[in-house]
C-alpha atoms as a PDB file:
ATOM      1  CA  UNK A   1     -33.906 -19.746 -12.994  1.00  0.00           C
ATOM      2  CA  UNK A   2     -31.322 -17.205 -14.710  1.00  0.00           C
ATOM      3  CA  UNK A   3     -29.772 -14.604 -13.073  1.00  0.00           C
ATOM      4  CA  UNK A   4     -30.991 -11.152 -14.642  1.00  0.00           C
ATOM      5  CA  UNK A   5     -28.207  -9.498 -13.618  1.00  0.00           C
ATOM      6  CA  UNK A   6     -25.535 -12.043 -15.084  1.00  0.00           C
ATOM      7  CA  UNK A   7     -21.779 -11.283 -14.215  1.00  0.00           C
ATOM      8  CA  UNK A   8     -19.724  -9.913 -17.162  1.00  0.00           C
ATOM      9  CA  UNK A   9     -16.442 -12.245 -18.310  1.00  0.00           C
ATOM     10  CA  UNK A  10     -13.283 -11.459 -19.254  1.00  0.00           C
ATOM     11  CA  UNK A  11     -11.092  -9.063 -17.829  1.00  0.00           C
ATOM     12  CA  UNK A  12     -12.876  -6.930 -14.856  1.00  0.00           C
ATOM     13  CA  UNK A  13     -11.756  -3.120 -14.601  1.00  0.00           C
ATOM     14  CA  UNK A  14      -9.674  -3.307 -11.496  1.00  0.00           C
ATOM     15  CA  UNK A  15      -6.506  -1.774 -11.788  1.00  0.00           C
ATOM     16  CA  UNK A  16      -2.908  -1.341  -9.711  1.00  0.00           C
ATOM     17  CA  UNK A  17      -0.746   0.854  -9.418  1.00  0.00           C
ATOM     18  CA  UNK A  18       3.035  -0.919  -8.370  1.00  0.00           C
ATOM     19  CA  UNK A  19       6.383   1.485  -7.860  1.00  0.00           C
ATOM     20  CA  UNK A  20       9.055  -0.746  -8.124  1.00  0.00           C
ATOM     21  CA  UNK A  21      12.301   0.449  -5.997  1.00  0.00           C
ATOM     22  CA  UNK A  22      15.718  -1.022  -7.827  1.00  0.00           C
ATOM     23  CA  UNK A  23      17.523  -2.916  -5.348  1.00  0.00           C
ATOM     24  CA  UNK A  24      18.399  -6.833  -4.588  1.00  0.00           C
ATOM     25  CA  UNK A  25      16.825  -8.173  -1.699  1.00  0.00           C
ATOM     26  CA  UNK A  26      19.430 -10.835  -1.625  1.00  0.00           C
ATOM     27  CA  UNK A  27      18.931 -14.027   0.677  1.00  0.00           C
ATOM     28  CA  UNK A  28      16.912 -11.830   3.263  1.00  0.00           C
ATOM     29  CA  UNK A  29      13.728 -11.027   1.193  1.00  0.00           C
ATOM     30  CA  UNK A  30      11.925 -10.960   4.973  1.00  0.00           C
ATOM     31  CA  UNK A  31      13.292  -7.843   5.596  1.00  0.00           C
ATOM     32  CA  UNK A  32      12.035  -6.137   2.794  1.00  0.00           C
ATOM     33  CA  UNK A  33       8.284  -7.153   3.320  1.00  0.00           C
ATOM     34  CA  UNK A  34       6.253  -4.587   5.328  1.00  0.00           C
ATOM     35  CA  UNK A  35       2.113  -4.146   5.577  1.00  0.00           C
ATOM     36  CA  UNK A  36       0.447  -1.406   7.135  1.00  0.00           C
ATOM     37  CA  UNK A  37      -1.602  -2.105  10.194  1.00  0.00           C
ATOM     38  CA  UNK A  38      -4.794   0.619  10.848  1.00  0.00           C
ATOM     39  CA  UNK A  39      -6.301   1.547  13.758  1.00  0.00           C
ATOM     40  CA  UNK A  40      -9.652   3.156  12.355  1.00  0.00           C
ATOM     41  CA  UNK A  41     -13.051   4.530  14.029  1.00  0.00           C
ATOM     42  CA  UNK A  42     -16.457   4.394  12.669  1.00  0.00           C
ATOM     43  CA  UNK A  43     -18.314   2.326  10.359  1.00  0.00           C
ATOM     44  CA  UNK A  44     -18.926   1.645   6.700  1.00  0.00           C
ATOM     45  CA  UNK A  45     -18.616   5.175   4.852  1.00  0.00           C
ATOM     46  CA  UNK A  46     -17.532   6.662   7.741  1.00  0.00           C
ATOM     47  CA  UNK A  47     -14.762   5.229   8.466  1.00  0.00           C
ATOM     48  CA  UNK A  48     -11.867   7.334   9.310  1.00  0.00           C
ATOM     49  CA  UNK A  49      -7.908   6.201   9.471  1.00  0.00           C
ATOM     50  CA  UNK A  50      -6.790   7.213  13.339  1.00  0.00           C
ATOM     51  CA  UNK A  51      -3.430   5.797  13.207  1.00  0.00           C
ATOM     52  CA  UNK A  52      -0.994   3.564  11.017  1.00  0.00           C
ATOM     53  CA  UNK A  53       1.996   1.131  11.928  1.00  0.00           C
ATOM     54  CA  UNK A  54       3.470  -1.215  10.387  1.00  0.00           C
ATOM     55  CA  UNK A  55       3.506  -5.092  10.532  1.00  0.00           C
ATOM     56  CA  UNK A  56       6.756  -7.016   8.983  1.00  0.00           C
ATOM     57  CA  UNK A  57      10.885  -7.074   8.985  1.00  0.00           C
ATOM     58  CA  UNK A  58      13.435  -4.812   9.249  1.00  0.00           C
ATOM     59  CA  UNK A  59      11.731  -2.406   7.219  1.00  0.00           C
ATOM     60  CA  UNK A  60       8.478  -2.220   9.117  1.00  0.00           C
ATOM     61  CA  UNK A  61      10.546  -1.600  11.673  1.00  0.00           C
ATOM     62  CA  UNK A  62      12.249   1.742   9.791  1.00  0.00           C
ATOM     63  CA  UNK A  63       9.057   2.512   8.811  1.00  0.00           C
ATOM     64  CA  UNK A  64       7.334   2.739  12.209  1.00  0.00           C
ATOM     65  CA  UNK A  65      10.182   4.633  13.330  1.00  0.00           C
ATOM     66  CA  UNK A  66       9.159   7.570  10.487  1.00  0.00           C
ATOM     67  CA  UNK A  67       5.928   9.394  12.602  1.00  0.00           C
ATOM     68  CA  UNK A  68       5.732  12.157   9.898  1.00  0.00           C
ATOM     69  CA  UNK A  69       5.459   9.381   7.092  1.00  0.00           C
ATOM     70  CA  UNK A  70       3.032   7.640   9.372  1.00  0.00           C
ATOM     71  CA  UNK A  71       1.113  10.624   9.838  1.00  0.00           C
ATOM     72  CA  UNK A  72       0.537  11.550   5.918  1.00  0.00           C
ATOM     73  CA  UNK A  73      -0.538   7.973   6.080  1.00  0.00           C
ATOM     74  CA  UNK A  74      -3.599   8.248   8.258  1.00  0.00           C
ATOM     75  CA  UNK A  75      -4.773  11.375   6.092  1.00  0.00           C
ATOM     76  CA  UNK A  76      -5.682   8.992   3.532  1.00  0.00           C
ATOM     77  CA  UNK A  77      -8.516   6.912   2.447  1.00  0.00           C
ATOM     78  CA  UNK A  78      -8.862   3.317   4.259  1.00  0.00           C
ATOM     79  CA  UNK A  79      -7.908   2.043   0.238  1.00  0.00           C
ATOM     80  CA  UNK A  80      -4.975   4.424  -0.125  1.00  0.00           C
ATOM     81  CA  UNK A  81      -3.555   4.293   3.438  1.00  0.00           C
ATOM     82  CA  UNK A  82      -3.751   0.093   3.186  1.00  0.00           C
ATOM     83  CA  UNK A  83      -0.189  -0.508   1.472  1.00  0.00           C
ATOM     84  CA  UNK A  84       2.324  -3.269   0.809  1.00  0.00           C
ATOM     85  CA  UNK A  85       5.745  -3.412   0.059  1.00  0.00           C
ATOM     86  CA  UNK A  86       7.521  -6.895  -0.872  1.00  0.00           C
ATOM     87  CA  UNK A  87      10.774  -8.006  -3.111  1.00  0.00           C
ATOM     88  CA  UNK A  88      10.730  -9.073  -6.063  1.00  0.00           C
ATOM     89  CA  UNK A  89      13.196 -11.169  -8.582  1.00  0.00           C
ATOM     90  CA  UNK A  90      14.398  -7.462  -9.660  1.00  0.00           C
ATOM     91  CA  UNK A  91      12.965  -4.790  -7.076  1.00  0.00           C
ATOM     92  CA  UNK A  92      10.998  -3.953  -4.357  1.00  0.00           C
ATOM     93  CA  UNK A  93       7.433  -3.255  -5.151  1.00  0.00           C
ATOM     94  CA  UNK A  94       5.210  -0.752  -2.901  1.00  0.00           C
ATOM     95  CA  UNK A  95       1.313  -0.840  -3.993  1.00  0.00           C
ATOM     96  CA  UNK A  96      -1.846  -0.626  -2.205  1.00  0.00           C
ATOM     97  CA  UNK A  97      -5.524  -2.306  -2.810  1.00  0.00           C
ATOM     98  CA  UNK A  98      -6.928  -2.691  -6.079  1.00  0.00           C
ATOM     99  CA  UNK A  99      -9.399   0.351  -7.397  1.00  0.00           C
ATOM    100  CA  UNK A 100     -11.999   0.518 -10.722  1.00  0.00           C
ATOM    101  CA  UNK A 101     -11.357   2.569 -13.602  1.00  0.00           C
ATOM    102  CA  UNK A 102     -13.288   5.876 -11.455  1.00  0.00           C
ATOM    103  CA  UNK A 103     -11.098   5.476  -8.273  1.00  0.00           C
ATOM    104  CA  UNK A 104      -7.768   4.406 -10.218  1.00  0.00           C
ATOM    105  CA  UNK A 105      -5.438   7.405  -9.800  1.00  0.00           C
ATOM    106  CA  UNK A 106      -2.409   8.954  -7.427  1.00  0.00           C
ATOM    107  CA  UNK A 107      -2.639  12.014  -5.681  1.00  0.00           C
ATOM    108  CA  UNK A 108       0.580  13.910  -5.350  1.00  0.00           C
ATOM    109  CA  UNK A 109       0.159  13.129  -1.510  1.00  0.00           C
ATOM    110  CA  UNK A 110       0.263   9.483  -2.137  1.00  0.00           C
ATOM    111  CA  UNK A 111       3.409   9.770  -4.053  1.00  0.00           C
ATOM    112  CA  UNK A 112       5.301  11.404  -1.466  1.00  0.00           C
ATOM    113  CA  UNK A 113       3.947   8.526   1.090  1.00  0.00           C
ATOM    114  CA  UNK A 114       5.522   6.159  -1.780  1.00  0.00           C
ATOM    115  CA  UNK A 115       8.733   8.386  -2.238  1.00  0.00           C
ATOM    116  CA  UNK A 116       9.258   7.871   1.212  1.00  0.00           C
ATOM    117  CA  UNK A 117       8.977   4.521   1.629  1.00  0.00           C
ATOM    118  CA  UNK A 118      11.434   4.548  -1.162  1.00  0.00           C
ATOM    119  CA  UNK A 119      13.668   6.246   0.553  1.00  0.00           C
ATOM    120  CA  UNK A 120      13.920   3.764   3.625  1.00  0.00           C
ATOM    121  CA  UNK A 121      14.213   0.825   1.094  1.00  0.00           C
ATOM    122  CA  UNK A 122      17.187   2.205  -0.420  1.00  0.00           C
ATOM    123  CA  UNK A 123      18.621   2.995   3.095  1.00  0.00           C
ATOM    124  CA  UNK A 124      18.585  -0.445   4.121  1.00  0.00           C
END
């Protein structure tokens, strides 16, 4: 039996959206890898951020120290307020969860969050 509703190939419309933060993570790339944690309440569409911390190295822990950053967080959507931040060969990338072509864009809110994360990179 064929499926009637048969999945396209190729490339799906998924897109994301990486900020890359110039600076060498050197021999301690650990330090630089961070993922936020959320507390939430309700279910399904209703799901609501409560609170956000942060799970990883030194950074996590510079980044849990930040309430107002943390805060501005858990204003977000579950897909927006889910972000991760890890070196690579050149930078340090910050990006959340993939989105489709409707859902794909950044709110000027979201860019602060990212500005600020920024910030506590280059700090380190």
């Amino acid at each position: 039996m064929q499926d009637p509703n048969p999945l396209p190939w190729g490339a799906l419309d998924r897109f994301q959206a990486h900020f890359i933060v110039r600076k060498n993570a050197g021999n301690d790339t650990s330090a630089f890898v961070a993922k936020t944690v959320l507390k939430t309440s309700g279910h399904f569409g209703d799901k609501k951020v409560v609170s956000v911390s942060w799970n990883g190295g030194k950074l996590a822990e510079a980044l849990n120290s930040d309430s107002a950053l943390n805060e501005s967080i858990a204003k977000q959507s579950i897909k927006d307020a889910s972000i991760f931040v890890e070196p690579t060969e050149t930078g340090i990338r910050i990006h959340n969860k993939w989105k489709n072509h409707l859902d794909f864009d950044i709110s000027k809110e979201m860019f602060e969050i990212y500005d600020k994360i920024a910030g506590h990179i280059k700090s380190l």
